[in-house]
PDB file of N, CA and C in Angstrom:
ATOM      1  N   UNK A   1      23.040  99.453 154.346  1.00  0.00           N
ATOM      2  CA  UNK A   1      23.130  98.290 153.470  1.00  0.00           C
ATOM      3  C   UNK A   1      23.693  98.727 152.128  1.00  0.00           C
ATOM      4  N   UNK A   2      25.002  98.807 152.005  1.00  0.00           N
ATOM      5  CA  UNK A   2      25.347  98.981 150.405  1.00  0.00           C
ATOM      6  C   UNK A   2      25.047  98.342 149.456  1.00  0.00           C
ATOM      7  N   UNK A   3      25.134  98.902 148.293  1.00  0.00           N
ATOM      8  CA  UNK A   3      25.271  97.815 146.735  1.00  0.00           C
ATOM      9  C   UNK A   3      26.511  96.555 146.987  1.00  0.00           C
ATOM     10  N   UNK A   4      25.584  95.789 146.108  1.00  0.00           N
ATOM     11  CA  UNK A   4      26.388  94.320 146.392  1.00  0.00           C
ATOM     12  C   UNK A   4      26.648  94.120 144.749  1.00  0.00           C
ATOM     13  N   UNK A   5      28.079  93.884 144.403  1.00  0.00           N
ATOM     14  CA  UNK A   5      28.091  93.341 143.365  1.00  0.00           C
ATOM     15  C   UNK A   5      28.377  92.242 143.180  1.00  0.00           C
ATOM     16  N   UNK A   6      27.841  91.491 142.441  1.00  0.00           N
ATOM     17  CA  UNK A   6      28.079  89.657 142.007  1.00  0.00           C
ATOM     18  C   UNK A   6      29.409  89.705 140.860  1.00  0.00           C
ATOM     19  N   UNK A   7      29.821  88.273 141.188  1.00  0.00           N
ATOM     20  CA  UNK A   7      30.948  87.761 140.090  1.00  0.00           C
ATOM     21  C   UNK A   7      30.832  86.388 140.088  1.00  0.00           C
ATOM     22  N   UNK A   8      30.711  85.962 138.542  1.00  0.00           N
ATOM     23  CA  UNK A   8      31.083  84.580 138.958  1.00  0.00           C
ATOM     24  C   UNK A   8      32.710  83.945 139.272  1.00  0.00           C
ATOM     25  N   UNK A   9      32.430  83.255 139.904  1.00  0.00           N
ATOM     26  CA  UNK A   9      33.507  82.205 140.816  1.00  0.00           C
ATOM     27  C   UNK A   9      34.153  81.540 139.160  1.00  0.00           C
ATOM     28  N   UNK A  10      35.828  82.288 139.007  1.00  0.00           N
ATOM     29  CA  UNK A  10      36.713  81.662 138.241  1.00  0.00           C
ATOM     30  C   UNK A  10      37.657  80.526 138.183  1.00  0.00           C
ATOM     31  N   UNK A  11      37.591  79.243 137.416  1.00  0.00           N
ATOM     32  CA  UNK A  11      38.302  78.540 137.461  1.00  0.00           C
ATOM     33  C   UNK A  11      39.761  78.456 137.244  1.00  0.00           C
ATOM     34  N   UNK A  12      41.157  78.097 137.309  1.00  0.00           N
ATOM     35  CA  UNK A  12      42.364  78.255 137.113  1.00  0.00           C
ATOM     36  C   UNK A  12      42.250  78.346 135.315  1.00  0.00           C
ATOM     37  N   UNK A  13      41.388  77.809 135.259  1.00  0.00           N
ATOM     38  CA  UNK A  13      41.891  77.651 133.547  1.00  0.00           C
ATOM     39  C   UNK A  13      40.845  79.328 132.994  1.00  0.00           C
ATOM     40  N   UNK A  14      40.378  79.765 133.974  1.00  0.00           N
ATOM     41  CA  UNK A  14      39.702  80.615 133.238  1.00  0.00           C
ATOM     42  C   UNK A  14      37.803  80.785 133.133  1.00  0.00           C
ATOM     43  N   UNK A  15      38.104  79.730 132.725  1.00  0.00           N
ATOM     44  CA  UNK A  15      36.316  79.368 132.675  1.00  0.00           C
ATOM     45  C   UNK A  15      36.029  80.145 133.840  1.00  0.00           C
ATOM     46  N   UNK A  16      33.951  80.438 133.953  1.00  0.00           N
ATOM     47  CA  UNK A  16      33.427  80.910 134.479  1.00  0.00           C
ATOM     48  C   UNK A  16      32.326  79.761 134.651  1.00  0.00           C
ATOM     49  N   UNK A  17      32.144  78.735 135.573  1.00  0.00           N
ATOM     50  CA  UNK A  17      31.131  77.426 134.973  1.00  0.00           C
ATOM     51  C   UNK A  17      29.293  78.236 135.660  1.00  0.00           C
ATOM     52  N   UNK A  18      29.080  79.085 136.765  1.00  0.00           N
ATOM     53  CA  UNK A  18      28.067  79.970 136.478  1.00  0.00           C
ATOM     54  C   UNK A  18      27.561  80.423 135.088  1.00  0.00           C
ATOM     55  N   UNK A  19      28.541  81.147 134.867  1.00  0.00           N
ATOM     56  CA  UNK A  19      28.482  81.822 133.189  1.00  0.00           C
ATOM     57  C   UNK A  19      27.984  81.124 131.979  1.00  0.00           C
ATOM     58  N   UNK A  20      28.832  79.780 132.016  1.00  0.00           N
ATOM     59  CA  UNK A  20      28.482  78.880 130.872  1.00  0.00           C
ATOM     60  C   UNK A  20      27.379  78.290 131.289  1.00  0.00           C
ATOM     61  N   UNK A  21      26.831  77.927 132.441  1.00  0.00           N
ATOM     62  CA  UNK A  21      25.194  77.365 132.676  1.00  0.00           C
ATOM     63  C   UNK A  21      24.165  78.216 132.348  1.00  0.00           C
ATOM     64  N   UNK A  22      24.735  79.314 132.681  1.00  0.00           N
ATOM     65  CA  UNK A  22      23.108  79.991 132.320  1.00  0.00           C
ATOM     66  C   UNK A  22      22.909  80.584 131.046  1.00  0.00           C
ATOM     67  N   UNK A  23      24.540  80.458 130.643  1.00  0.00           N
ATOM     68  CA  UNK A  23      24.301  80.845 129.087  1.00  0.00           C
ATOM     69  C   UNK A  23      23.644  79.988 127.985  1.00  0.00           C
ATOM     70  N   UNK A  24      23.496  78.568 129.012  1.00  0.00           N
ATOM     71  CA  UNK A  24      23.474  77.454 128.212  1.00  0.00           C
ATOM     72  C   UNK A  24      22.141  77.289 128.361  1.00  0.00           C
ATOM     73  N   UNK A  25      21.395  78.373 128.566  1.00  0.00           N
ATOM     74  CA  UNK A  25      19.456  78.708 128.589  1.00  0.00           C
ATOM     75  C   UNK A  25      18.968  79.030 127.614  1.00  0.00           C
ATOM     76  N   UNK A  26      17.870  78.823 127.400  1.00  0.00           N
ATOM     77  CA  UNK A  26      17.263  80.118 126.323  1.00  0.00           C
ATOM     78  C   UNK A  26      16.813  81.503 126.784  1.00  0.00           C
ATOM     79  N   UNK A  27      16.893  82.078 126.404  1.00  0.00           N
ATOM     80  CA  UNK A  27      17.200  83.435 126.581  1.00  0.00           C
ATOM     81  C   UNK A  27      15.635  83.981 127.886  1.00  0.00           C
ATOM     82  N   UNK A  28      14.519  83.266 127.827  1.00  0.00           N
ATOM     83  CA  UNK A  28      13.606  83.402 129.001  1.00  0.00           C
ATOM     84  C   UNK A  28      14.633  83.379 130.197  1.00  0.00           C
ATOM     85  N   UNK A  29      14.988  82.218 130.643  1.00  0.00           N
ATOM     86  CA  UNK A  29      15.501  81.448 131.836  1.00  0.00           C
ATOM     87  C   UNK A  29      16.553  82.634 131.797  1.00  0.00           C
ATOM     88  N   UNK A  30      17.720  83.116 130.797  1.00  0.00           N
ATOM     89  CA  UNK A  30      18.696  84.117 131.320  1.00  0.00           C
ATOM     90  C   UNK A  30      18.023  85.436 131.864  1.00  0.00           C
ATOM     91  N   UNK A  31      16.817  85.658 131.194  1.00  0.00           N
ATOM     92  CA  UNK A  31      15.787  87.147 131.830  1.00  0.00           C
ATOM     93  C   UNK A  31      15.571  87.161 133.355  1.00  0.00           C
ATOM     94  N   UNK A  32      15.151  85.935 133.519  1.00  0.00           N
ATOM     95  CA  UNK A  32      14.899  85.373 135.076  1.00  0.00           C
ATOM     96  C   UNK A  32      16.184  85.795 135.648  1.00  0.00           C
ATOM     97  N   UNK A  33      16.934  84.999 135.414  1.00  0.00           N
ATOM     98  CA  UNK A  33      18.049  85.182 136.540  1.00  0.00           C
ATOM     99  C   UNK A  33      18.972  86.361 136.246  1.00  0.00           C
ATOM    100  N   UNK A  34      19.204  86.845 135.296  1.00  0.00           N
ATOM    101  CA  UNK A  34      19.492  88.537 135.438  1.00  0.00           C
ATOM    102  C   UNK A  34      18.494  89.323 136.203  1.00  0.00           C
ATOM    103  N   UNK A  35      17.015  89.115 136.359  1.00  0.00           N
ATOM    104  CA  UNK A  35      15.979  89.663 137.181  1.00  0.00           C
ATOM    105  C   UNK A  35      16.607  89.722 138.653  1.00  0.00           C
ATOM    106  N   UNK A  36      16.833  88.082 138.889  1.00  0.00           N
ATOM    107  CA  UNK A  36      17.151  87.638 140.490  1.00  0.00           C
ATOM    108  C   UNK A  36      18.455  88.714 140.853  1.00  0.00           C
ATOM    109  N   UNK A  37      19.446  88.180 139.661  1.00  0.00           N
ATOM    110  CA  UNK A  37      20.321  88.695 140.141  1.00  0.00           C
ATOM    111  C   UNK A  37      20.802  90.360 140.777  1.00  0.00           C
ATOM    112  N   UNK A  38      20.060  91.225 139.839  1.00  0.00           N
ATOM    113  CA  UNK A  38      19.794  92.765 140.158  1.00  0.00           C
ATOM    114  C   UNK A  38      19.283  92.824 141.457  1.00  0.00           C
ATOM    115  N   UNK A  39      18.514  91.974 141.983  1.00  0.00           N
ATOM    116  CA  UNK A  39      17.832  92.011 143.424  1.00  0.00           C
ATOM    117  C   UNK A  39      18.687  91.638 144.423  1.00  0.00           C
ATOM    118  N   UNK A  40      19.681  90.855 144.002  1.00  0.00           N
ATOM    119  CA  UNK A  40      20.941  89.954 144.849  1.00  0.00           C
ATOM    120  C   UNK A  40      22.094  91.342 145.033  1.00  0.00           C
ATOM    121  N   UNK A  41      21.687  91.977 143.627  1.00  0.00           N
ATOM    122  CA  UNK A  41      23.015  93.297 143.785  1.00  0.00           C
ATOM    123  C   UNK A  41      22.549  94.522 144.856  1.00  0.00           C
ATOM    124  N   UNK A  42      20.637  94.673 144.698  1.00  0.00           N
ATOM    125  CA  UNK A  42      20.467  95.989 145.455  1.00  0.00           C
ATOM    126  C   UNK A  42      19.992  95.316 146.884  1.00  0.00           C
ATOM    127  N   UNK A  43      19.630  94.387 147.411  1.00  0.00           N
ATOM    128  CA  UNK A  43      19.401  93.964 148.499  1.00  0.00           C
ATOM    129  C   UNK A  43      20.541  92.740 149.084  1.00  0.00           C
ATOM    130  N   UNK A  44      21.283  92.622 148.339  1.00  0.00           N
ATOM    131  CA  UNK A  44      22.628  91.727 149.512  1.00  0.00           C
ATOM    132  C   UNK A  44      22.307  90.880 149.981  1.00  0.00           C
ATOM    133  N   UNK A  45      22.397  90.944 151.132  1.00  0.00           N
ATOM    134  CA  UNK A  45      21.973  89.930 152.707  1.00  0.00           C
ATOM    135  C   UNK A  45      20.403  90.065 152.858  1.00  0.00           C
ATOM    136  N   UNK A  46      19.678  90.888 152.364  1.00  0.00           N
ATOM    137  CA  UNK A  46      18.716  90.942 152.667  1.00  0.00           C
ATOM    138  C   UNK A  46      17.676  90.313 151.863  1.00  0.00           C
ATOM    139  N   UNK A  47      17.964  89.851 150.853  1.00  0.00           N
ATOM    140  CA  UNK A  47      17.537  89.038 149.657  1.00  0.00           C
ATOM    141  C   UNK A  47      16.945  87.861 150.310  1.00  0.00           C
ATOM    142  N   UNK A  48      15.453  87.769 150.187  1.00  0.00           N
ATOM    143  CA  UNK A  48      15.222  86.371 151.363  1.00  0.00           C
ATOM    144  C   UNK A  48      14.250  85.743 150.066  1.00  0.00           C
ATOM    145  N   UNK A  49      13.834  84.556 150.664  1.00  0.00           N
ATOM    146  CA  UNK A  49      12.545  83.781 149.824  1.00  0.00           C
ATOM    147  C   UNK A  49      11.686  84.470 148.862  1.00  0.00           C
ATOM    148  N   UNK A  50      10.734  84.105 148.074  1.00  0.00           N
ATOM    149  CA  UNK A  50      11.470  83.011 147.357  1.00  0.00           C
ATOM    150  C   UNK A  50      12.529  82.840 146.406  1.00  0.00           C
ATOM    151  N   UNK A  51      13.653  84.116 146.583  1.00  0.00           N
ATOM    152  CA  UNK A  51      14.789  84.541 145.323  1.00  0.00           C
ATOM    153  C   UNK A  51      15.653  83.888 146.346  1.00  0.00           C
ATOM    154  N   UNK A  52      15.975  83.723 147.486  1.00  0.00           N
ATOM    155  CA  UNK A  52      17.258  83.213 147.657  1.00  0.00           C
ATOM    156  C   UNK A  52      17.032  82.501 149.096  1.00  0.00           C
ATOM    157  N   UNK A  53      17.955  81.742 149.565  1.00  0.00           N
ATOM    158  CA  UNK A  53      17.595  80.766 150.949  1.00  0.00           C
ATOM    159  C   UNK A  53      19.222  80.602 151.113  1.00  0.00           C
ATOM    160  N   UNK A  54      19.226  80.774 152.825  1.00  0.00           N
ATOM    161  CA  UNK A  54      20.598  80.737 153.093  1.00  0.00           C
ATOM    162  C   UNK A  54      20.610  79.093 153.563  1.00  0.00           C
ATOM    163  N   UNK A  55      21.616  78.189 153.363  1.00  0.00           N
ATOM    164  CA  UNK A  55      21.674  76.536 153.233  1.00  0.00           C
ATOM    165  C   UNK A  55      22.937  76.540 153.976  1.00  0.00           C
ATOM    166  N   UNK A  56      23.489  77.144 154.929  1.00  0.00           N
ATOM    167  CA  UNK A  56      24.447  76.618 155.775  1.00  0.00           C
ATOM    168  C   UNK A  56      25.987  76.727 155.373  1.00  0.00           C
ATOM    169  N   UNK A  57      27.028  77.361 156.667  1.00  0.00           N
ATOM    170  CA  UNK A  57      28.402  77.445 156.247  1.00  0.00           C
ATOM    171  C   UNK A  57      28.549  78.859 155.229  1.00  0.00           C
ATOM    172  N   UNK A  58      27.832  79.755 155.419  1.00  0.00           N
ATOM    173  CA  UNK A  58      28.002  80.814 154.806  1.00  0.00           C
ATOM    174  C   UNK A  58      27.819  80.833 153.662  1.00  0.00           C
ATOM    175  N   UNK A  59      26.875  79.787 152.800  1.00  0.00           N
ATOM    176  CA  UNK A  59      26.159  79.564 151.352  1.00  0.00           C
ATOM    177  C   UNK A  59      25.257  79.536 151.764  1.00  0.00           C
ATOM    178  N   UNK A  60      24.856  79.938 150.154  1.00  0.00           N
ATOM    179  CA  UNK A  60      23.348  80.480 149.785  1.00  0.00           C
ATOM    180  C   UNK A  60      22.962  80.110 148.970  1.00  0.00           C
ATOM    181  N   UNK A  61      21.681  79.928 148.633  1.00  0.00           N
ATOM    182  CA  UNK A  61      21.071  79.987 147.209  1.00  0.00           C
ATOM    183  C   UNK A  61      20.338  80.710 146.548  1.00  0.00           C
ATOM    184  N   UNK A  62      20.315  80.995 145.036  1.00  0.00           N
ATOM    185  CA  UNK A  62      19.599  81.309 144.187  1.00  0.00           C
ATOM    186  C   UNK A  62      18.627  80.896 144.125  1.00  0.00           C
ATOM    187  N   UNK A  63      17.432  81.184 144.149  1.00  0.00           N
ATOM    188  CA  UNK A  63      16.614  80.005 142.927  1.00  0.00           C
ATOM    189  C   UNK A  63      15.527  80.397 142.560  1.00  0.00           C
ATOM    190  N   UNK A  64      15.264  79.778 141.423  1.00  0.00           N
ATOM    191  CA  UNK A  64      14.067  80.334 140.487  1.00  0.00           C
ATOM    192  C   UNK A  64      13.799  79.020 139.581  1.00  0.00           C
ATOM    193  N   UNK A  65      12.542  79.548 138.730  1.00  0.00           N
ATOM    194  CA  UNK A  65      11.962  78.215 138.155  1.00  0.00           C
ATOM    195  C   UNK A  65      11.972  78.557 136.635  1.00  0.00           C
ATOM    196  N   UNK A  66      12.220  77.136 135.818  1.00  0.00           N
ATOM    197  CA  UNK A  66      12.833  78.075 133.806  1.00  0.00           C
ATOM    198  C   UNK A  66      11.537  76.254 133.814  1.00  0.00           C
ATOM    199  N   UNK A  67      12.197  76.440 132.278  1.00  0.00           N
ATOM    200  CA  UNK A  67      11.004  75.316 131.482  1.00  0.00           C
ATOM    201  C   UNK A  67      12.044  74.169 131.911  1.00  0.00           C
ATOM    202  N   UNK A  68      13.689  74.847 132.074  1.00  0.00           N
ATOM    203  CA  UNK A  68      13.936  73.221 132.263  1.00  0.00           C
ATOM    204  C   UNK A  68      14.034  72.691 133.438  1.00  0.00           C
ATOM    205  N   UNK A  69      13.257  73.655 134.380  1.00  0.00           N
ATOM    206  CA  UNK A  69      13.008  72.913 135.909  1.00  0.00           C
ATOM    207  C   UNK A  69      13.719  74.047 136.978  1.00  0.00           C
ATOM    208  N   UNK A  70      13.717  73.448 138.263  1.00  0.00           N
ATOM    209  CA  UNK A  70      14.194  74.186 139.329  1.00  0.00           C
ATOM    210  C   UNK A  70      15.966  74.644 139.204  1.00  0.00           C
ATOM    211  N   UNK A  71      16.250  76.248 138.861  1.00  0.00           N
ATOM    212  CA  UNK A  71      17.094  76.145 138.610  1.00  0.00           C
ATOM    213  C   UNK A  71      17.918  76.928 140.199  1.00  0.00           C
ATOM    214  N   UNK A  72      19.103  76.091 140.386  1.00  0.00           N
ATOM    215  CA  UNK A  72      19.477  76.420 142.283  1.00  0.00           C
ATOM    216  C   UNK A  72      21.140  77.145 141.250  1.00  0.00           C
ATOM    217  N   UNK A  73      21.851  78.011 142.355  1.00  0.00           N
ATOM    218  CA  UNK A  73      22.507  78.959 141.650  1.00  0.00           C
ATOM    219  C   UNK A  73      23.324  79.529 143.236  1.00  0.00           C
ATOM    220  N   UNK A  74      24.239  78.364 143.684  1.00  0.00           N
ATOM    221  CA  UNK A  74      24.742  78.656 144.965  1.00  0.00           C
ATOM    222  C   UNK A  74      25.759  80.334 145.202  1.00  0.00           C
ATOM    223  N   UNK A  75      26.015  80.485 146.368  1.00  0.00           N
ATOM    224  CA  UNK A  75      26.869  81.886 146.290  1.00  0.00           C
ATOM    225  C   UNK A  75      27.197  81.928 147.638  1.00  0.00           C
ATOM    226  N   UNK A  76      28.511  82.694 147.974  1.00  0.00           N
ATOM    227  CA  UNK A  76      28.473  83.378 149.160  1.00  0.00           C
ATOM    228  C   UNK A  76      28.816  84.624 148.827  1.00  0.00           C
ATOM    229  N   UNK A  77      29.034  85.485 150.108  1.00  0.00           N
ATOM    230  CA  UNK A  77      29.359  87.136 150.211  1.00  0.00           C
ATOM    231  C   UNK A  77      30.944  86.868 150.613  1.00  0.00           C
ATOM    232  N   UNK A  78      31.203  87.885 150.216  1.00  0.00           N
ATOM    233  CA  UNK A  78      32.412  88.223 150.618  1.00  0.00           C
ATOM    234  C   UNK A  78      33.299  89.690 150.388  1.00  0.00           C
ATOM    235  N   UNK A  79      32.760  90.915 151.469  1.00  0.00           N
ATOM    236  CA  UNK A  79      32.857  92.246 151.851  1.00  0.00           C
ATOM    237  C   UNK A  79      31.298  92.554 150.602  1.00  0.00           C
ATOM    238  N   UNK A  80      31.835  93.207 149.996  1.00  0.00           N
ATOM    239  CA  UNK A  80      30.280  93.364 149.365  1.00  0.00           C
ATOM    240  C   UNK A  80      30.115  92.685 147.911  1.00  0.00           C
ATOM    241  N   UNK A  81      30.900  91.793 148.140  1.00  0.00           N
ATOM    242  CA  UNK A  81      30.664  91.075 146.965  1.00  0.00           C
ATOM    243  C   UNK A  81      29.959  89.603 146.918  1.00  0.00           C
ATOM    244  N   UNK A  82      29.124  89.775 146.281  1.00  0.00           N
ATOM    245  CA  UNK A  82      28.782  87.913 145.824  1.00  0.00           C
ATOM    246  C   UNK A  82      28.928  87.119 144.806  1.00  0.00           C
ATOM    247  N   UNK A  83      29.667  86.002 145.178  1.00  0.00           N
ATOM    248  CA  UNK A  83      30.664  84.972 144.415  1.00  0.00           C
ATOM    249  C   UNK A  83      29.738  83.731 144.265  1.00  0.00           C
ATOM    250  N   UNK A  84      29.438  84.101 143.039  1.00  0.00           N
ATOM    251  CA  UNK A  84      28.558  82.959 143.103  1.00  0.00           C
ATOM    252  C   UNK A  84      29.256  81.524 142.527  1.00  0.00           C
ATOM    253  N   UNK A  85      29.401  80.463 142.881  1.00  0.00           N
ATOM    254  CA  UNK A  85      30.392  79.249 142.903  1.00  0.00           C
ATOM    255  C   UNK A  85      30.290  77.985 141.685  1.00  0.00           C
ATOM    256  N   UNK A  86      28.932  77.885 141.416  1.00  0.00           N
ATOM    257  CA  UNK A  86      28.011  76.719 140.933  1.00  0.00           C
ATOM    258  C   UNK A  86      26.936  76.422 140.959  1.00  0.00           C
ATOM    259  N   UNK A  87      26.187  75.963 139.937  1.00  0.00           N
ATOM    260  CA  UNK A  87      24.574  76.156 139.345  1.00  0.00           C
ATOM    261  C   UNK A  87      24.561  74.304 139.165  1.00  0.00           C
ATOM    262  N   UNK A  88      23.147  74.656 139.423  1.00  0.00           N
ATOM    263  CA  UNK A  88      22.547  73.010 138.659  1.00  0.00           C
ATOM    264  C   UNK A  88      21.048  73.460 138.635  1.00  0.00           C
ATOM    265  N   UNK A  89      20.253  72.240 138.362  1.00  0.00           N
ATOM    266  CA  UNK A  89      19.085  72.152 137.986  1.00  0.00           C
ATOM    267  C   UNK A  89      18.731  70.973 138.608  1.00  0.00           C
ATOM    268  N   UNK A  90      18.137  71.334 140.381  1.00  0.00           N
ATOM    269  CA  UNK A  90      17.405  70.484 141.183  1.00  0.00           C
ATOM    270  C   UNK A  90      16.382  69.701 140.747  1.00  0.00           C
ATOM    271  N   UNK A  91      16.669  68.058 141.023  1.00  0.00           N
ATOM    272  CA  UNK A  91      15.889  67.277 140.601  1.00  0.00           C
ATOM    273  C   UNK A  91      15.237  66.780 141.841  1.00  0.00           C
ATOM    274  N   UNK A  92      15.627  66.988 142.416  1.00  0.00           N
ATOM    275  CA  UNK A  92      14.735  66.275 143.968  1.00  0.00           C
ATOM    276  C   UNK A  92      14.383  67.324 145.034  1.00  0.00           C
ATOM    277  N   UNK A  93      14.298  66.728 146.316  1.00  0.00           N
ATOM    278  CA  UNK A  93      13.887  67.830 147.116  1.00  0.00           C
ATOM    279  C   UNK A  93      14.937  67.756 147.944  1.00  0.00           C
ATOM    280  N   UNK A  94      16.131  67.033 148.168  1.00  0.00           N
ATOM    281  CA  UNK A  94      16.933  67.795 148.554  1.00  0.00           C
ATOM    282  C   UNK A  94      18.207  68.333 147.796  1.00  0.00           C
ATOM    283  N   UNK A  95      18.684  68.730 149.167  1.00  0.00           N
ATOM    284  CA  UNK A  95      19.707  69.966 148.123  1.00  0.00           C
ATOM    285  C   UNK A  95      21.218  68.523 147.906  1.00  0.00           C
ATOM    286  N   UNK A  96      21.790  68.452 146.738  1.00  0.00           N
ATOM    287  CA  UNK A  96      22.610  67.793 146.432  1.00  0.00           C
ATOM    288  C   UNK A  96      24.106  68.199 147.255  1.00  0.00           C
ATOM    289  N   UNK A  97      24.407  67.326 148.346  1.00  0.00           N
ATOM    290  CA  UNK A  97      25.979  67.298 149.167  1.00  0.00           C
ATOM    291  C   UNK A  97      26.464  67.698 148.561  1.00  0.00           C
ATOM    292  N   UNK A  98      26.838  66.701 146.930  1.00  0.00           N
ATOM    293  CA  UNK A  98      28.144  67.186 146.226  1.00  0.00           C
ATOM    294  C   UNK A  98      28.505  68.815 145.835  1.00  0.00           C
ATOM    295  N   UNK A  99      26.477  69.077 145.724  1.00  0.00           N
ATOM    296  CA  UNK A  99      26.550  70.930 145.044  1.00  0.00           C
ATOM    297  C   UNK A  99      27.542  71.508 146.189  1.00  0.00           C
ATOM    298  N   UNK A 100      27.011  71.492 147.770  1.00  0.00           N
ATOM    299  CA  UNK A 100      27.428  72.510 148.808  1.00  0.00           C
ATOM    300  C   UNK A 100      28.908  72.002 148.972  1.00  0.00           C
ATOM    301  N   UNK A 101      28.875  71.035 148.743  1.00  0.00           N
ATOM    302  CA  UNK A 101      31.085  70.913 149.114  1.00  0.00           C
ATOM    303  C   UNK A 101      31.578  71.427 147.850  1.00  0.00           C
ATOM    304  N   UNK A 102      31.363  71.983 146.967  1.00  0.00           N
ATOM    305  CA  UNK A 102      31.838  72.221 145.282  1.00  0.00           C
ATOM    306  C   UNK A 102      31.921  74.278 145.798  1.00  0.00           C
ATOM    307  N   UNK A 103      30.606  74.371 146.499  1.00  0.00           N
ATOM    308  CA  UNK A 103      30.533  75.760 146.938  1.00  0.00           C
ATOM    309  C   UNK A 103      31.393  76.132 147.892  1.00  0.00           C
ATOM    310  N   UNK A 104      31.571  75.464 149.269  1.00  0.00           N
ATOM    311  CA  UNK A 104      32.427  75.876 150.299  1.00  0.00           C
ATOM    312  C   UNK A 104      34.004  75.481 149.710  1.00  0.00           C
ATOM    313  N   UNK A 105      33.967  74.658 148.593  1.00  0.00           N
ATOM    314  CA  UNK A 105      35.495  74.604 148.551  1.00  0.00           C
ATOM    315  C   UNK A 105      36.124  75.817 147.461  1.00  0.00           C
ATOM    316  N   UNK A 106      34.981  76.208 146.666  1.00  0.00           N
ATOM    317  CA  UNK A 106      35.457  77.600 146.085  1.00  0.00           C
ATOM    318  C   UNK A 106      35.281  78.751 146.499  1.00  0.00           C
ATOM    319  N   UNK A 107      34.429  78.558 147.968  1.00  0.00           N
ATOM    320  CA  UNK A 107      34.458  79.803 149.109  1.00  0.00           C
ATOM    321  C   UNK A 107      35.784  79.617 149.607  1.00  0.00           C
ATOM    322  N   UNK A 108      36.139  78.468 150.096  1.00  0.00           N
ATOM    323  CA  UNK A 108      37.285  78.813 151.175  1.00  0.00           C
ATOM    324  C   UNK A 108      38.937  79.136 150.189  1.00  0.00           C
ATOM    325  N   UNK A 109      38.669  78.598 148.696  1.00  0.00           N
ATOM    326  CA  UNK A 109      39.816  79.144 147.875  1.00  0.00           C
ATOM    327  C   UNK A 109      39.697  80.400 147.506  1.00  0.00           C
ATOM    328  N   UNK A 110      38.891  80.785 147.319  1.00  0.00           N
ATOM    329  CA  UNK A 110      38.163  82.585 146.918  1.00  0.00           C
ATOM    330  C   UNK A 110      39.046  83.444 148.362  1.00  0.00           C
ATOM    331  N   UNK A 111      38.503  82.993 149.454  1.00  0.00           N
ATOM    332  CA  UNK A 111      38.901  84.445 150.676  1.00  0.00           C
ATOM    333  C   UNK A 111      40.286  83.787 150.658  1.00  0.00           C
ATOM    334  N   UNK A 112      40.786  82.480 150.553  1.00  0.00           N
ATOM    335  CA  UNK A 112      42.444  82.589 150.508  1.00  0.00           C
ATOM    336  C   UNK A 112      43.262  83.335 149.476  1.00  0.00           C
ATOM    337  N   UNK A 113      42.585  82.965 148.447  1.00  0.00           N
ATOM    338  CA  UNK A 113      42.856  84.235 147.288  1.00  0.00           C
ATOM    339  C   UNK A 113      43.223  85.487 147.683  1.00  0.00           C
ATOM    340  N   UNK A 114      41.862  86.179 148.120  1.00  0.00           N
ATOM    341  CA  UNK A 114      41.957  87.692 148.671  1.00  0.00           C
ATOM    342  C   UNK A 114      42.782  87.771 149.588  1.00  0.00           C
ATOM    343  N   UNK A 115      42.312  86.777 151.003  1.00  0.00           N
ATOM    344  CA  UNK A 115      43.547  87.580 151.604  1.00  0.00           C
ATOM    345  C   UNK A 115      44.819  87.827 151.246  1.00  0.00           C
ATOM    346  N   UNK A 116      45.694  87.186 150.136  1.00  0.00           N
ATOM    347  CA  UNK A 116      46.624  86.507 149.658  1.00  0.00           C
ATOM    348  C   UNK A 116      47.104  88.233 149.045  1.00  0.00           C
ATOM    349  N   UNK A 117      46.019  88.337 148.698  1.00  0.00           N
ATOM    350  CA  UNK A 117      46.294  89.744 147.547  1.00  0.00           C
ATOM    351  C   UNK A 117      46.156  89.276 145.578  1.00  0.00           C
ATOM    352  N   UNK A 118      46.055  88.206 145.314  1.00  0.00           N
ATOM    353  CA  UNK A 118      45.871  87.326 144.678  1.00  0.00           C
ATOM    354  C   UNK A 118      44.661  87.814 143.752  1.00  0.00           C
TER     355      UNK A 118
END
């Protein structure tokens, strides 16, 4: 099982919208998920409940709990990397459609990327 390193998932213009959500915490909630995330880097795939839950189509989730509620923090792998796509802050109990099509559509532009050489 190698080291896994994370990146957030870049937009054409640049932005990082992972990046700017969790920056947009107070500094508790960023402790948390720099915590999660170190665990996402030394355990990979093996990263199970309650830090992460695999939700179908080769996404995953983050998740952990801040003051401003359930915070979900989608991702996939890709060779040993994890791309993490888009964050929100779950208000219900289920997982929001729009989140997982926002994830698989910057999964399936991400490995066209790579293979691309891109």
């Amino acid at each position: 099982m190698g080291r896994f390193n994370c990146f957030y998932y870049s937009l054409s213009s640049g932005r990082m919208p992972v990046k700017e959500f969790i920056e947009s915490f107070e500094s508790k909630t960023q402790d948390k998920f720099a915590y999660i995330q170190r665990l996402l880097e030394e355990l990979g795939r093996e990263l199970k409940q309650p830090y992460s839950k695999y939700i179908g189509d080769d996404i995953f989730e983050l998740r952990f709990q801040s003051e401003a509620g359930t915070i979900r923090i989608l991702y996939f792998f890709w060779e040993n990397r994890a791309i993490m796509t888009n964050a929100f802050v779950k208000k219900s109990a289920k997982m929001p459609l729009k989140e997982i099509s926002l994830a698989r559509q910057r999964r399936k532009i991400s490995i066209s990327s790579q293979r691309e050489g891109i």
